[in-house]
Protein backbone atom coordinates (compact mmCIF):
# COMPACT_ATOMS: atom_id res chain seq x y z
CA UNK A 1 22.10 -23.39 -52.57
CA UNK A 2 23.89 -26.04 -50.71
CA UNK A 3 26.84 -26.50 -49.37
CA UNK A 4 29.18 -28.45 -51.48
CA UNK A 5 27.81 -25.63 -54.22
CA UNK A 6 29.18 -23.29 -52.01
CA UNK A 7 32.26 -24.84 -51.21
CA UNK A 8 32.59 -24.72 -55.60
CA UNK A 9 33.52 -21.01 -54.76
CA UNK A 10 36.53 -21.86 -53.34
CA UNK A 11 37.92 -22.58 -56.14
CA UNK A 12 41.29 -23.69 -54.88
CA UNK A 13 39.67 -26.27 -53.20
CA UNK A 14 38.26 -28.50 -56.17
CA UNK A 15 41.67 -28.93 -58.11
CA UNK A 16 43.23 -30.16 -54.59
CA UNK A 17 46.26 -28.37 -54.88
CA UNK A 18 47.42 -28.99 -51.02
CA UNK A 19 50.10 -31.39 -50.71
CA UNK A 20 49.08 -32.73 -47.43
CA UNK A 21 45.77 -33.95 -46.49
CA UNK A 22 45.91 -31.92 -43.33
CA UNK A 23 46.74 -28.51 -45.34
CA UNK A 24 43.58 -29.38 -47.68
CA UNK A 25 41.17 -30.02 -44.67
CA UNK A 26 42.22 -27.52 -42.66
CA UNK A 27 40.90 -25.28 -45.73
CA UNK A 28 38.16 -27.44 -46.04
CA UNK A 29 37.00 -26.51 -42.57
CA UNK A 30 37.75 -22.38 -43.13
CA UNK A 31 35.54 -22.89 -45.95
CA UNK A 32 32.79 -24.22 -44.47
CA UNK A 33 33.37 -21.38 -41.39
CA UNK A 34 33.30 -18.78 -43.69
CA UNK A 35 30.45 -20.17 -45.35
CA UNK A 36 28.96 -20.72 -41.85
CA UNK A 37 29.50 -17.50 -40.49
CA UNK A 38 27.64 -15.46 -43.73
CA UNK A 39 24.73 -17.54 -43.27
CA UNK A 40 24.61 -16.56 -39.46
CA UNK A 41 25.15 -12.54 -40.75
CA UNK A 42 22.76 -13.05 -43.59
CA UNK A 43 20.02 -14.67 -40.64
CA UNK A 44 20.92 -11.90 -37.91
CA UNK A 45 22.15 -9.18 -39.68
């Protein structure tokens, strides 16, 4: 799976319902942390 298919599971993120661009890329970037860190749990475990 790739990433922006992952980052479809945040679902508040594809509407954009942030009013500032800063809000939405700040969750843009937990996102892709979140999604960062499982893949590191998933490889180490």
């Amino acid at each position: 799976m790739t990433t922006p298919m992952k980052i479809k599971i945040f679902r508040k993120l594809i509407p954009r319902y942030e009013k500032t661009d800063l809000s939405y890329c700040a969750l843009l970037h937990l996102a892709a942390a979140m999604i960062t860190l499982n893949e590191v749990m998933i490889i180490y475990g």
